[in-house]
PDB file of N, CA and C in Angstrom:
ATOM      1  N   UNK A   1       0.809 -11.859  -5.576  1.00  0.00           N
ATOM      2  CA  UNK A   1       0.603 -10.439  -5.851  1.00  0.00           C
ATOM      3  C   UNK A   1      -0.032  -9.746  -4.650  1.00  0.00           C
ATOM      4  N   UNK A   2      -0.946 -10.228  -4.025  1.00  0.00           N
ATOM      5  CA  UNK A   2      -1.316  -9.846  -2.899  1.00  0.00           C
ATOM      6  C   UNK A   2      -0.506  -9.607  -1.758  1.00  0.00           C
ATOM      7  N   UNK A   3       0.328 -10.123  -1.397  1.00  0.00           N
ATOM      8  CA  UNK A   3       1.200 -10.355  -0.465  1.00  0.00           C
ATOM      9  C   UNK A   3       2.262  -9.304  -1.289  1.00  0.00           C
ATOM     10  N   UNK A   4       2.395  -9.248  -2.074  1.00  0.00           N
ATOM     11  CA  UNK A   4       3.561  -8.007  -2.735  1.00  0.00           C
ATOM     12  C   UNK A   4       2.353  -6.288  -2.306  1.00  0.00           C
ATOM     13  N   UNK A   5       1.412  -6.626  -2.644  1.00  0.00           N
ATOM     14  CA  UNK A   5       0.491  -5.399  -2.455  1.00  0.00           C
ATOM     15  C   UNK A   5       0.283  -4.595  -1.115  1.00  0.00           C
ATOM     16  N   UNK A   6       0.259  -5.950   0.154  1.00  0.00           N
ATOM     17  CA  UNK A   6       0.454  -5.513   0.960  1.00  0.00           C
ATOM     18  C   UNK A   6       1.620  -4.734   1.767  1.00  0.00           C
ATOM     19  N   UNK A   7       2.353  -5.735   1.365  1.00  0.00           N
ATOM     20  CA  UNK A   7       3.717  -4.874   1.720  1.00  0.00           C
ATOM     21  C   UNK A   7       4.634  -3.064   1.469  1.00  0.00           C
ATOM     22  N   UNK A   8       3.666  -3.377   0.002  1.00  0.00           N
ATOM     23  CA  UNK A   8       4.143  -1.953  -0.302  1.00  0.00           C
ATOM     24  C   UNK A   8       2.826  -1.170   0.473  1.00  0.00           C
ATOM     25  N   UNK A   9       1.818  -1.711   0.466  1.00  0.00           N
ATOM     26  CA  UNK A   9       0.741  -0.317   1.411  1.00  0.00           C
ATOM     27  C   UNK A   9       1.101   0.079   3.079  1.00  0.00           C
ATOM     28  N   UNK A  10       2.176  -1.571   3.389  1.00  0.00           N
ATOM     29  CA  UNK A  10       2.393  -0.787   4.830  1.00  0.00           C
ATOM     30  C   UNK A  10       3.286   0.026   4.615  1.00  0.00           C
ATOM     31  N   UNK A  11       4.445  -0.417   3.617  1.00  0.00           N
ATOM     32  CA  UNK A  11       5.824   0.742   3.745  1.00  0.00           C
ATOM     33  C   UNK A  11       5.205   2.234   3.227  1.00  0.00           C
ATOM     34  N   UNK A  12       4.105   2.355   1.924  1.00  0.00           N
ATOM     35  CA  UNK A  12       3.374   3.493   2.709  1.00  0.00           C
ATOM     36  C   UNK A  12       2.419   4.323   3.142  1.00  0.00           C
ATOM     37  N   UNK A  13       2.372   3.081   4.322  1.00  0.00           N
ATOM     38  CA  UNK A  13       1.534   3.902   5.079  1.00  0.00           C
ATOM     39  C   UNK A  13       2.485   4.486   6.504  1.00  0.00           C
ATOM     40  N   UNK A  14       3.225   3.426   6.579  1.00  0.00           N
ATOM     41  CA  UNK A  14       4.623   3.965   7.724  1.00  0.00           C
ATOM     42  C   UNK A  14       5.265   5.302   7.432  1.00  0.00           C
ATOM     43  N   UNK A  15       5.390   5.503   6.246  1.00  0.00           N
ATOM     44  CA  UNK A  15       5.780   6.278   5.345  1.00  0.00           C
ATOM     45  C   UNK A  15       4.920   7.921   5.816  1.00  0.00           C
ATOM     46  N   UNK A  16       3.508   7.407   5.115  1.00  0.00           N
ATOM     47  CA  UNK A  16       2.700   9.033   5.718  1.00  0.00           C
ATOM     48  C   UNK A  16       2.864   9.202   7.029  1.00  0.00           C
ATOM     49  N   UNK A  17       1.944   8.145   7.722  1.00  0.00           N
ATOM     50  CA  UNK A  17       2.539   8.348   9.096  1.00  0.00           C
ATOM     51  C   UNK A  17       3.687   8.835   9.963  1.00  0.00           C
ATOM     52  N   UNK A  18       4.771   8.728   9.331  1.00  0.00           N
ATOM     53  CA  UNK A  18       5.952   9.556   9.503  1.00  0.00           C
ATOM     54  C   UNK A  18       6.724  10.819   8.777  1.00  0.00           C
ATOM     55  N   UNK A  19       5.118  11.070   7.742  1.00  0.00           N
ATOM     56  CA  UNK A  19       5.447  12.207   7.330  1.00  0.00           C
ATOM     57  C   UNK A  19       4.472  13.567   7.867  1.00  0.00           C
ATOM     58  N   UNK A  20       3.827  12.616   8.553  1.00  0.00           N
ATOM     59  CA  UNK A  20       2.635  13.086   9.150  1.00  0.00           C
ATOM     60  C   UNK A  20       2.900  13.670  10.723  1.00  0.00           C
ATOM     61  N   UNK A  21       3.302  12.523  11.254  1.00  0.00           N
ATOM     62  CA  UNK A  21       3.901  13.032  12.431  1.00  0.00           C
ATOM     63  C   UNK A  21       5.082  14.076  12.812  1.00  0.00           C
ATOM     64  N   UNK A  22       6.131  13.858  11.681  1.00  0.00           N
ATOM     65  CA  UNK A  22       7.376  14.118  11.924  1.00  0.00           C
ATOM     66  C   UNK A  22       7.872  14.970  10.751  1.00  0.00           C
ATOM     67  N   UNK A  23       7.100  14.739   9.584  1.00  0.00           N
ATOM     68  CA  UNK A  23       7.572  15.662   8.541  1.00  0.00           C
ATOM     69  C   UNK A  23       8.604  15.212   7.828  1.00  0.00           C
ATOM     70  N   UNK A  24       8.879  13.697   7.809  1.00  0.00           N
ATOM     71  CA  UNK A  24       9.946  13.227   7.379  1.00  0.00           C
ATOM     72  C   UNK A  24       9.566  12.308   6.797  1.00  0.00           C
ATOM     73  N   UNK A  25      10.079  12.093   4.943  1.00  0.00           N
ATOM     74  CA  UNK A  25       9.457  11.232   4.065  1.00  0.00           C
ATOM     75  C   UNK A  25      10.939  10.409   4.410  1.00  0.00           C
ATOM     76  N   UNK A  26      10.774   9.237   4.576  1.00  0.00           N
ATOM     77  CA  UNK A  26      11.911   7.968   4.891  1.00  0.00           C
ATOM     78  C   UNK A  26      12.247   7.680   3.520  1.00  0.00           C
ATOM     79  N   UNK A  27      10.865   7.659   2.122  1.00  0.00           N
ATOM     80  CA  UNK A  27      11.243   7.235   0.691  1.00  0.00           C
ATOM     81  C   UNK A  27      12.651   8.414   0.027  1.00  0.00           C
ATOM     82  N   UNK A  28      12.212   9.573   0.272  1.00  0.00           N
ATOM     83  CA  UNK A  28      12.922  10.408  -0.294  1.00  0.00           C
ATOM     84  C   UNK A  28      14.345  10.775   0.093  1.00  0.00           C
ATOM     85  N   UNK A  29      14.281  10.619   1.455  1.00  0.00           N
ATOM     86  CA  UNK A  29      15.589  10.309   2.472  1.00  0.00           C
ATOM     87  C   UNK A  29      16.468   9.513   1.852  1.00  0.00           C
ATOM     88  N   UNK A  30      15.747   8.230   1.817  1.00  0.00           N
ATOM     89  CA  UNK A  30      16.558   7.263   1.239  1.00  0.00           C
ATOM     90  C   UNK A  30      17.219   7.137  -0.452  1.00  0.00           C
ATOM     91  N   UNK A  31      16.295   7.781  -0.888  1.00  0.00           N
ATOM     92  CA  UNK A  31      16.586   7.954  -2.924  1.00  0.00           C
ATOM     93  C   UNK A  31      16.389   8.867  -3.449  1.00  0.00           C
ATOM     94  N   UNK A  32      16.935  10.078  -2.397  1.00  0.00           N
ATOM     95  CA  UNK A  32      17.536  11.274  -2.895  1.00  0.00           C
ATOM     96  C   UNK A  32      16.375  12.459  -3.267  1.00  0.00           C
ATOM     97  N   UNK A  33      15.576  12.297  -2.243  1.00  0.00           N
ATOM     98  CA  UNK A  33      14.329  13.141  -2.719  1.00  0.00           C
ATOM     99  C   UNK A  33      13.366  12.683  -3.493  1.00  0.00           C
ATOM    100  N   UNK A  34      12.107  13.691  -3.360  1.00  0.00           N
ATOM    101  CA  UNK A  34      10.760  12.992  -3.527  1.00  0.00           C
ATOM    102  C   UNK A  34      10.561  13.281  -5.116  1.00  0.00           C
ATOM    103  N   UNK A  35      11.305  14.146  -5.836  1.00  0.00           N
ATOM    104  CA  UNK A  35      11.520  14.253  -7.302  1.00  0.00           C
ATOM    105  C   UNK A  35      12.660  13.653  -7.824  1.00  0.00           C
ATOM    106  N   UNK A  36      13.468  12.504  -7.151  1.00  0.00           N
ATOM    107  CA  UNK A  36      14.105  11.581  -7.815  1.00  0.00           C
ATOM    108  C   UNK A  36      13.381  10.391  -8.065  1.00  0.00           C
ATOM    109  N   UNK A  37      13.891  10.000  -8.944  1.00  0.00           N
ATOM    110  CA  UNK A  37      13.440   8.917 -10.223  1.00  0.00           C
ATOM    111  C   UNK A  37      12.692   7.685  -9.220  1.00  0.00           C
ATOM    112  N   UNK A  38      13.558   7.272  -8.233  1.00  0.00           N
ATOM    113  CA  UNK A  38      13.695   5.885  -7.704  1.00  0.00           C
ATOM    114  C   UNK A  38      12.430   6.009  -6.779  1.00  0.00           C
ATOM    115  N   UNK A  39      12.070   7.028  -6.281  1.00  0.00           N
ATOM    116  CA  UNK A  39      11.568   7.902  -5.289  1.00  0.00           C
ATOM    117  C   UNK A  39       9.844   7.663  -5.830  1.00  0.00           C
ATOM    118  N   UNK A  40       9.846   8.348  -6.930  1.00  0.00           N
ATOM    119  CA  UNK A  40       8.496   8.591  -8.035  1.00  0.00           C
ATOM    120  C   UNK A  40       8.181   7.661  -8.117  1.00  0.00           C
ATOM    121  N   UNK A  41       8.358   6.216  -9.118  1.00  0.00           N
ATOM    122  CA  UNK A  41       8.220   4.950  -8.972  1.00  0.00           C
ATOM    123  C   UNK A  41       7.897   4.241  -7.830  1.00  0.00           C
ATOM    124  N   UNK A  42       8.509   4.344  -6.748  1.00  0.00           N
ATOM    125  CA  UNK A  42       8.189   3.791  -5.534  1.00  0.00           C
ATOM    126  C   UNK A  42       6.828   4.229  -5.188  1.00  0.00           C
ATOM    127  N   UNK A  43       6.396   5.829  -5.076  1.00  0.00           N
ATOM    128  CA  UNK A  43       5.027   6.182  -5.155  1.00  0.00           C
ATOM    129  C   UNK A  43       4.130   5.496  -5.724  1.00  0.00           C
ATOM    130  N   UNK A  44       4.539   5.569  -7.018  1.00  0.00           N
ATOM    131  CA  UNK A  44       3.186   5.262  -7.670  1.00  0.00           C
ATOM    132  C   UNK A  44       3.108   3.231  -7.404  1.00  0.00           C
ATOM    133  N   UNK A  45       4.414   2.846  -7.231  1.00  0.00           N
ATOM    134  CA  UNK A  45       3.898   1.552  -7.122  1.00  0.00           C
ATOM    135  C   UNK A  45       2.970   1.364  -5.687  1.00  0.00           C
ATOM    136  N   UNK A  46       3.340   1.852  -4.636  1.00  0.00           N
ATOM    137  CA  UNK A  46       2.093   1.955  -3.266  1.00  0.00           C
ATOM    138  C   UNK A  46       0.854   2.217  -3.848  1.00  0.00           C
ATOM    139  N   UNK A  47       0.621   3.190  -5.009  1.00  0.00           N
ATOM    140  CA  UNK A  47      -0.378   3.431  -5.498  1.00  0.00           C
ATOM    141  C   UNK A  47      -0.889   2.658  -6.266  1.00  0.00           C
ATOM    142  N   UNK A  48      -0.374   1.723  -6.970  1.00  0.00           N
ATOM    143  CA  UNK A  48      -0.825   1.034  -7.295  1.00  0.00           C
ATOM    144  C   UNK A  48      -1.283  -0.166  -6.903  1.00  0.00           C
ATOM    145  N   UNK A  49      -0.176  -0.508  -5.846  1.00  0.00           N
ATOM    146  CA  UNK A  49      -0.782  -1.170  -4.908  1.00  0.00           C
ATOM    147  C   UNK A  49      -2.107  -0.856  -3.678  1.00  0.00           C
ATOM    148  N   UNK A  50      -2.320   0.177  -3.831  1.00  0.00           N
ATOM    149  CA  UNK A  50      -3.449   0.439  -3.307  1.00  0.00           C
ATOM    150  C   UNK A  50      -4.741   0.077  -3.799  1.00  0.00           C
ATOM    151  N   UNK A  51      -4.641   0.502  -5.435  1.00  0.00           N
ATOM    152  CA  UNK A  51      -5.387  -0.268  -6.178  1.00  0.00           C
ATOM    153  C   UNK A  51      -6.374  -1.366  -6.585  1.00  0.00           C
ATOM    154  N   UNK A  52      -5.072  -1.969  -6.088  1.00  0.00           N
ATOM    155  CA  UNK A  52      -5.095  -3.258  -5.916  1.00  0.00           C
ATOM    156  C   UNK A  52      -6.094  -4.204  -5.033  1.00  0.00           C
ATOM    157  N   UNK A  53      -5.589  -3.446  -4.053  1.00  0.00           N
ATOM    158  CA  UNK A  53      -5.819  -3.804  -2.839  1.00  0.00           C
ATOM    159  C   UNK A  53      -7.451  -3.640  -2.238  1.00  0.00           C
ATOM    160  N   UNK A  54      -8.125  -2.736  -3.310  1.00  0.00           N
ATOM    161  CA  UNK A  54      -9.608  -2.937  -3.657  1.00  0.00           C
ATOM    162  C   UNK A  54     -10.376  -4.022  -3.832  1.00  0.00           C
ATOM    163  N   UNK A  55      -9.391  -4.834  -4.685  1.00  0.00           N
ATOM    164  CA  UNK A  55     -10.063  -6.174  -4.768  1.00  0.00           C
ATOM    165  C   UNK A  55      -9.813  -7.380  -3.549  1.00  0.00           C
ATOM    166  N   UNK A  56      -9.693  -6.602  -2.247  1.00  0.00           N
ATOM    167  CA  UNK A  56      -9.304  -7.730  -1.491  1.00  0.00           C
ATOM    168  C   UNK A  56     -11.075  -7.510  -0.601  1.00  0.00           C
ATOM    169  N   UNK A  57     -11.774  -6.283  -1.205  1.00  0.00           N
ATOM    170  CA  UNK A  57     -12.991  -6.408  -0.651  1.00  0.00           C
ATOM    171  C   UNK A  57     -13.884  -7.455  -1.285  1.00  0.00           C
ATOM    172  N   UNK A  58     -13.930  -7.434  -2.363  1.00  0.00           N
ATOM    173  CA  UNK A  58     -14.724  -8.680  -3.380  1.00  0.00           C
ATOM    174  C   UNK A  58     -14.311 -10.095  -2.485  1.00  0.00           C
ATOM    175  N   UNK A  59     -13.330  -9.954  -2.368  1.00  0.00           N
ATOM    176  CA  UNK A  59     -12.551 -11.578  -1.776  1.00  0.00           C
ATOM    177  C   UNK A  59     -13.072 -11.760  -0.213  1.00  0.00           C
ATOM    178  N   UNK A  60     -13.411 -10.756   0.551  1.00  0.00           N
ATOM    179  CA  UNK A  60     -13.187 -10.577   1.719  1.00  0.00           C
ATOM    180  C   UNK A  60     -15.154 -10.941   1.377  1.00  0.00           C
ATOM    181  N   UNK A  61     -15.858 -10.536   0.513  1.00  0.00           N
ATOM    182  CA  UNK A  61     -17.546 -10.721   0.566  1.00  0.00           C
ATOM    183  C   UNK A  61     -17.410 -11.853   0.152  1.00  0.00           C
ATOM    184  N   UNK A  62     -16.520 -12.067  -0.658  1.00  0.00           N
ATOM    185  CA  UNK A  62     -17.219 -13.843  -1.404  1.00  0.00           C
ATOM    186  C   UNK A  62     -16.984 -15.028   0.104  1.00  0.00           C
ATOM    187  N   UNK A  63     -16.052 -14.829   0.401  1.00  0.00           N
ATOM    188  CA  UNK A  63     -15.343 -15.700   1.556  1.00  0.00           C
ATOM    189  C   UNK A  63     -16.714 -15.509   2.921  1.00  0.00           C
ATOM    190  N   UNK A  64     -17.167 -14.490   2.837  1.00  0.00           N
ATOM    191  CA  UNK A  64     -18.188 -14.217   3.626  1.00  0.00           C
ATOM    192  C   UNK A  64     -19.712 -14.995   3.490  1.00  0.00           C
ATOM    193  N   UNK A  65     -19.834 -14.643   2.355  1.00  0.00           N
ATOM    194  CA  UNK A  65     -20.894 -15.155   1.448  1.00  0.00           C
ATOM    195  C   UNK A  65     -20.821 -17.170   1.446  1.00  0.00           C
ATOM    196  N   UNK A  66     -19.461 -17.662   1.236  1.00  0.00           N
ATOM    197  CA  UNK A  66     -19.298 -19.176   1.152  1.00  0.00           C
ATOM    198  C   UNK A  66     -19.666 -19.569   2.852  1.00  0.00           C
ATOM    199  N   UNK A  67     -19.196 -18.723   3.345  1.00  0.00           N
ATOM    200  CA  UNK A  67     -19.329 -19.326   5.002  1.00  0.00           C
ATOM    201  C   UNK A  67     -20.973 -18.615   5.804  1.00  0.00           C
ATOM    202  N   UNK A  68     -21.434 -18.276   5.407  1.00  0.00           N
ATOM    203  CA  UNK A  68     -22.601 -17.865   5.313  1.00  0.00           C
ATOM    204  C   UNK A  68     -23.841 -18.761   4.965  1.00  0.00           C
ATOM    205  N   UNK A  69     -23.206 -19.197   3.576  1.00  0.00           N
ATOM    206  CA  UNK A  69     -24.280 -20.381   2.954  1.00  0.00           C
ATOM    207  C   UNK A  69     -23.760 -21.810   3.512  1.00  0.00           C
ATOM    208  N   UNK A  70     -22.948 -21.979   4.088  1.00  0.00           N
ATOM    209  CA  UNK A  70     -22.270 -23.130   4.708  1.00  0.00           C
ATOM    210  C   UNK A  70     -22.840 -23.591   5.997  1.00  0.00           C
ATOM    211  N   UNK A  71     -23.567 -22.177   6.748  1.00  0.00           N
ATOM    212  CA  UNK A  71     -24.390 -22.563   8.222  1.00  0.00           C
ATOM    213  C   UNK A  71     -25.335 -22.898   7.765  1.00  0.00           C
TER     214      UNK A  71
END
């Protein structure tokens, strides 16, 4: 799941970034605009994968915390 999470936060973040720079959403391009179906879904799954992706701070302290008490 993690590895699915990430993937969708780079596609968008490539995504703003090139909507940012250039004004051009690549999602909506591709599935017919940013109020088509395929389009919406894809959003919210980045978003949810963003979510997600909160809990990679807990993981990122505990892992800290084990190697910490390990010196």
């Amino acid at each position: 799941m993690d590895i699915f999470a990430l993937i969708l936060l780079i596609v968008g973040a490539l995504n703003w970034g090139l909507v940012g720079l250039f004004q051009f959403d690549v999602i909506a391009a591709i599935f017919g605009g940013s109020a088509a179906i395929v389009s919406r879904v894809l959003y919210v799954a980045v978003a949810l994968a963003g979510i997600w992706a909160l809990t990679f701070f807990g993981k990122l302290m505990r892992r800290r915390d084990e190697r910490v008490s390990e010196q």
